[in-house]
C-alpha atoms as a PDB file:
ATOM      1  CA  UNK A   1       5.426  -5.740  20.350  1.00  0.00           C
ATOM      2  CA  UNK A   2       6.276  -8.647  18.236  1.00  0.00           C
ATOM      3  CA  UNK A   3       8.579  -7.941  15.342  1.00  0.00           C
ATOM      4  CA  UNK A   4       7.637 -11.125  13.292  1.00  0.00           C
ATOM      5  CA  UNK A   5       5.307 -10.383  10.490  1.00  0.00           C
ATOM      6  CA  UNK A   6       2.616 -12.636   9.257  1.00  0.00           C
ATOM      7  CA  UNK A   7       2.404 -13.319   5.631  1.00  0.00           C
ATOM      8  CA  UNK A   8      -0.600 -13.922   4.031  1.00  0.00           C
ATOM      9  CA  UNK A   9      -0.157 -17.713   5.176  1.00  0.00           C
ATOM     10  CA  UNK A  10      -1.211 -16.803   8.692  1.00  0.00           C
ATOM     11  CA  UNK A  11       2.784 -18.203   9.549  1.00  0.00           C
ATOM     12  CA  UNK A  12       5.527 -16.475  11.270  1.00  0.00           C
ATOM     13  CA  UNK A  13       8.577 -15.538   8.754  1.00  0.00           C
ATOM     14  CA  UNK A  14      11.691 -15.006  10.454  1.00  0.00           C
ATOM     15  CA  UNK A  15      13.437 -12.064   8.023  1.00  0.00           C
ATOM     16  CA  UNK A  16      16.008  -9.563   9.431  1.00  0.00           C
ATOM     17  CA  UNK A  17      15.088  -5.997   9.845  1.00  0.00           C
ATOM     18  CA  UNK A  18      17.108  -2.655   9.727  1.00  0.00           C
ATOM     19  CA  UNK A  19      17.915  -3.414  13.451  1.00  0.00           C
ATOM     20  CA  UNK A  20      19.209  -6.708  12.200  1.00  0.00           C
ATOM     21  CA  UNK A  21      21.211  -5.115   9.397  1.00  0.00           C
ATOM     22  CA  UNK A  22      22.730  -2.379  11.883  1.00  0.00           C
ATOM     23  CA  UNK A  23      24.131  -5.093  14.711  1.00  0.00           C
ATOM     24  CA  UNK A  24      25.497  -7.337  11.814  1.00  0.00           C
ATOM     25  CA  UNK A  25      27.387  -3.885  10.854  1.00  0.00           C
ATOM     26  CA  UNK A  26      28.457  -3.334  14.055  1.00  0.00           C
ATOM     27  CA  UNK A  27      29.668  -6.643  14.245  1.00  0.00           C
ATOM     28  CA  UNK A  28      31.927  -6.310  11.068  1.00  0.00           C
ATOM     29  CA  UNK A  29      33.024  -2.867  12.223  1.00  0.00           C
ATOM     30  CA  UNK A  30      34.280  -4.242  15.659  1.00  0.00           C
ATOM     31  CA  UNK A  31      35.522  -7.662  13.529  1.00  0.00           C
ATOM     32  CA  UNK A  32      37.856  -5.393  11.545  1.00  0.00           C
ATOM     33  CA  UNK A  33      38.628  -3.191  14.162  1.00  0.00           C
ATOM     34  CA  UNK A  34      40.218  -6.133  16.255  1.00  0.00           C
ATOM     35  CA  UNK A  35      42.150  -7.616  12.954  1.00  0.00           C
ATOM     36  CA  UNK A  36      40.080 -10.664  12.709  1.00  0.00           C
ATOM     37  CA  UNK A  37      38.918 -12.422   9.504  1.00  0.00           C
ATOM     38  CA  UNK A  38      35.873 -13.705   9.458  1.00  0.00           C
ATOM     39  CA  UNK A  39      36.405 -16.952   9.449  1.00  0.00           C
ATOM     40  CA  UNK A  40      38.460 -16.178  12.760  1.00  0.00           C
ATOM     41  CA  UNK A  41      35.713 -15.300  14.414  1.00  0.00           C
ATOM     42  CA  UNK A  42      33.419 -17.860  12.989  1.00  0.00           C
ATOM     43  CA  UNK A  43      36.088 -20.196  14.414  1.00  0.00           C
ATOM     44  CA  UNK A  44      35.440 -18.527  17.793  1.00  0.00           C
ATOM     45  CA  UNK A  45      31.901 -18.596  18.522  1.00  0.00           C
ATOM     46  CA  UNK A  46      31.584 -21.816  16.758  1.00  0.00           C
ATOM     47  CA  UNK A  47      29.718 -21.047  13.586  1.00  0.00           C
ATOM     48  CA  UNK A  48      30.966 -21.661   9.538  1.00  0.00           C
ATOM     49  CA  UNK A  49      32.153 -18.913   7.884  1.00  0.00           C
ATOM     50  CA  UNK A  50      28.924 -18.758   6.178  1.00  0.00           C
ATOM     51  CA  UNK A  51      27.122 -18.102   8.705  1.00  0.00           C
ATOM     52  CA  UNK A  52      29.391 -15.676  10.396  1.00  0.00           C
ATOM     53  CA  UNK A  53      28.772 -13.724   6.659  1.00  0.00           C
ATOM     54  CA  UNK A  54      25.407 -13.933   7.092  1.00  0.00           C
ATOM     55  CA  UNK A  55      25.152 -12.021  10.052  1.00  0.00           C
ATOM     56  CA  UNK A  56      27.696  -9.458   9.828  1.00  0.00           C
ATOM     57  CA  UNK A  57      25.434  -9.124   6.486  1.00  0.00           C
ATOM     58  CA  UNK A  58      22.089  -8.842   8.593  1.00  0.00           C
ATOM     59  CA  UNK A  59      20.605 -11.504   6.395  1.00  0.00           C
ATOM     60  CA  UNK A  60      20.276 -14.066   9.293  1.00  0.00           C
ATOM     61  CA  UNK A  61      18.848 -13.199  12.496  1.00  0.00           C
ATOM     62  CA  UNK A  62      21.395 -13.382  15.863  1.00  0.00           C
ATOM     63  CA  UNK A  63      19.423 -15.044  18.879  1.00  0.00           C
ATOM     64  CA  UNK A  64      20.316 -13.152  22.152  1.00  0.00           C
ATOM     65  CA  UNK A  65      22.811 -15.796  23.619  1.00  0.00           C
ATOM     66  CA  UNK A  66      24.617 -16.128  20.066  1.00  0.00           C
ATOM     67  CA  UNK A  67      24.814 -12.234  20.511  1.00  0.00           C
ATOM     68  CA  UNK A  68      26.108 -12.338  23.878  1.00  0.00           C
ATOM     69  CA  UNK A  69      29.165 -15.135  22.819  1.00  0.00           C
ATOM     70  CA  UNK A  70      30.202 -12.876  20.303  1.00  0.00           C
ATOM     71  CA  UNK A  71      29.973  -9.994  22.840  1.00  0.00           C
ATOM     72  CA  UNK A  72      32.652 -11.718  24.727  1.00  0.00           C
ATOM     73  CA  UNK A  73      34.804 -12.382  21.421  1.00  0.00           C
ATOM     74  CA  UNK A  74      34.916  -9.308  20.433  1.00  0.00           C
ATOM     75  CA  UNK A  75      35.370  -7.946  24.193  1.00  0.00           C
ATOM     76  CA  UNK A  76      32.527  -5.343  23.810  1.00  0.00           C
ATOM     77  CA  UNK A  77      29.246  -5.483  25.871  1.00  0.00           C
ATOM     78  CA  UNK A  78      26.264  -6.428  23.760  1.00  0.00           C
ATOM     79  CA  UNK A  79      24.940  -2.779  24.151  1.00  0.00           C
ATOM     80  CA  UNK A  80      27.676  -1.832  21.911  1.00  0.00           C
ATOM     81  CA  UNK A  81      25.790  -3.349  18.953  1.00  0.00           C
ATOM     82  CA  UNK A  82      22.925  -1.143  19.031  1.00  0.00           C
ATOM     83  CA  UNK A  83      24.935   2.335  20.281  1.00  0.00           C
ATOM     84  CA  UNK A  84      23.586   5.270  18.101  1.00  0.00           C
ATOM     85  CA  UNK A  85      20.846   2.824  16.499  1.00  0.00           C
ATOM     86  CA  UNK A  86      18.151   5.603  17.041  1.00  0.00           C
ATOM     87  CA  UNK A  87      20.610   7.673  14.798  1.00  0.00           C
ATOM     88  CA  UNK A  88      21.165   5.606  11.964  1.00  0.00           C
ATOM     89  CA  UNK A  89      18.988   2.899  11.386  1.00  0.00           C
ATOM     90  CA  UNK A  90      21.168   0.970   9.373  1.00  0.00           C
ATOM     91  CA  UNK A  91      22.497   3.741   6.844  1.00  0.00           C
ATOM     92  CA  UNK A  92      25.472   2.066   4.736  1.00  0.00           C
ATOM     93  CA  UNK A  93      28.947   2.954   5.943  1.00  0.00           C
ATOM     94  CA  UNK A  94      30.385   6.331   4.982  1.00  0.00           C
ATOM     95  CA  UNK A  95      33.535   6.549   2.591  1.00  0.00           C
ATOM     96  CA  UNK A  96      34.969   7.872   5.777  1.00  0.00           C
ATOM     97  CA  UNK A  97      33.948   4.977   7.940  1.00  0.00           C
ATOM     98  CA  UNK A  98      35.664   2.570   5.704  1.00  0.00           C
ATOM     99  CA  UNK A  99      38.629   4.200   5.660  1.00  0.00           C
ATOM    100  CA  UNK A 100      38.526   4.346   9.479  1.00  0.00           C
ATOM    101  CA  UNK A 101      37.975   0.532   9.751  1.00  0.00           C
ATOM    102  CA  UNK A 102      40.868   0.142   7.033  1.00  0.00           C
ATOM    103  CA  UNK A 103      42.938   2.081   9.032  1.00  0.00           C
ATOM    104  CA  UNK A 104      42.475   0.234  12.355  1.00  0.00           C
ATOM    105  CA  UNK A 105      42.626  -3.072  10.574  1.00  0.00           C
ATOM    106  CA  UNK A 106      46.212  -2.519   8.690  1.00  0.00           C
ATOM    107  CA  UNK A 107      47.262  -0.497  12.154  1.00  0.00           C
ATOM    108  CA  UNK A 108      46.756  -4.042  14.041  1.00  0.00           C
ATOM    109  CA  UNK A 109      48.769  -6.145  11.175  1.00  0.00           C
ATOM    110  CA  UNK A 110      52.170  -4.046  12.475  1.00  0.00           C
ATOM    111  CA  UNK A 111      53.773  -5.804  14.463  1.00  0.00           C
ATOM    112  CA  UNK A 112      56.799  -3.786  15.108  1.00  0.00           C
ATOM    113  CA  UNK A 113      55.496  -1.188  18.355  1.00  0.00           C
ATOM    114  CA  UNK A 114      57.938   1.529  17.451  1.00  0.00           C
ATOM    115  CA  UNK A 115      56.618   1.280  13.852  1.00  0.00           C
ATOM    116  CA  UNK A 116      53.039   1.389  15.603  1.00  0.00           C
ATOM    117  CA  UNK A 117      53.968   4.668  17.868  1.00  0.00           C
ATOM    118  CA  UNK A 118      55.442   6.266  15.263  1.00  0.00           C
ATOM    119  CA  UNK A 119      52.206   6.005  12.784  1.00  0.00           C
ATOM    120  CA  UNK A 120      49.958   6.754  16.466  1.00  0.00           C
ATOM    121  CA  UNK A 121      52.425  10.173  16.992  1.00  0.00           C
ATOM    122  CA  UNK A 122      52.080  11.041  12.771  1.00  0.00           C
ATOM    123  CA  UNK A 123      47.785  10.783  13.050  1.00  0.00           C
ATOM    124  CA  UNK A 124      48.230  12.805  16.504  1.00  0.00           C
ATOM    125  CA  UNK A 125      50.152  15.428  14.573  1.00  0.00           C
ATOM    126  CA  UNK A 126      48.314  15.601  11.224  1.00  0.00           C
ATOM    127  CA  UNK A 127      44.670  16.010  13.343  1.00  0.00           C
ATOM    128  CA  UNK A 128      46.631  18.577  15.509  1.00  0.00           C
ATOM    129  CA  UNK A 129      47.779  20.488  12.365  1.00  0.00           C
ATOM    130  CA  UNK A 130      46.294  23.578  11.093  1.00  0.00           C
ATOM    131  CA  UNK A 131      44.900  23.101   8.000  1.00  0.00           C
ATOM    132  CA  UNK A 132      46.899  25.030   5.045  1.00  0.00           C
ATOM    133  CA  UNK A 133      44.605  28.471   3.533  1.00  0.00           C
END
């Protein structure tokens, strides 16, 4: 099954799909996640920042040994980008979501551990905690 469409031209386009959209989310997601700008990781698997953008963004299409270097940057395998793609199909990020990413993001910019362990023991308490009737 080929997933490039033919316009009326009889020529090949190239556009990104949903699938392309949900592995350039992933990507941001695991970006964030890890503390990294994007022009970090841009720097990393040797691409501008621009084009980095573009495919956290899903606009640009990754080519499977792109995807694989930024696998390795971002210390996932490259079956992480497309876990629970049969569930979403590319649905926009939940309020919750973002907060999560947020979280994670500012929780890698401490650098003091004891401040880290403390926040880590404060989450484990709150989500332990009985909500209040």
């Amino acid at each position: 099954m080929n997933h490039i469409s033919m316009p009326r031209t009889g020529k090949p386009t190239n556009r990104a799909t949903d699938t392309d959209k949900y592995v350039g989310q992933r990507i941001r997601e695991r970006r964030i996640m890890l503390g990294l700008s994007q022009q970090q990781m841009a720097d990393m698997i040797g691409v501008t920042y621009q084009q980095a953008h573009k495919y956290e963004r899903g606009i640009n299409r990754i080519s499977a040994g792109r995807l694989f270097e930024i696998a390795q940057v971002l210390n996932v395998p490259v079956s992480y980008f497309f876990d629970g793609l049969e569930d979403d199909r590319g649905e926009d990020m939940s309020q919750r979501q973002r907060m999560c990413l947020e979280l994670a993001r500012n929780f890698s910019m401490i650098n003091n551990e004891r401040h880290q362990e403390a926040l880590s023991q404060l989450a484990r308490a709150l989500a332990t905690a009985t909500p209040a009737a």
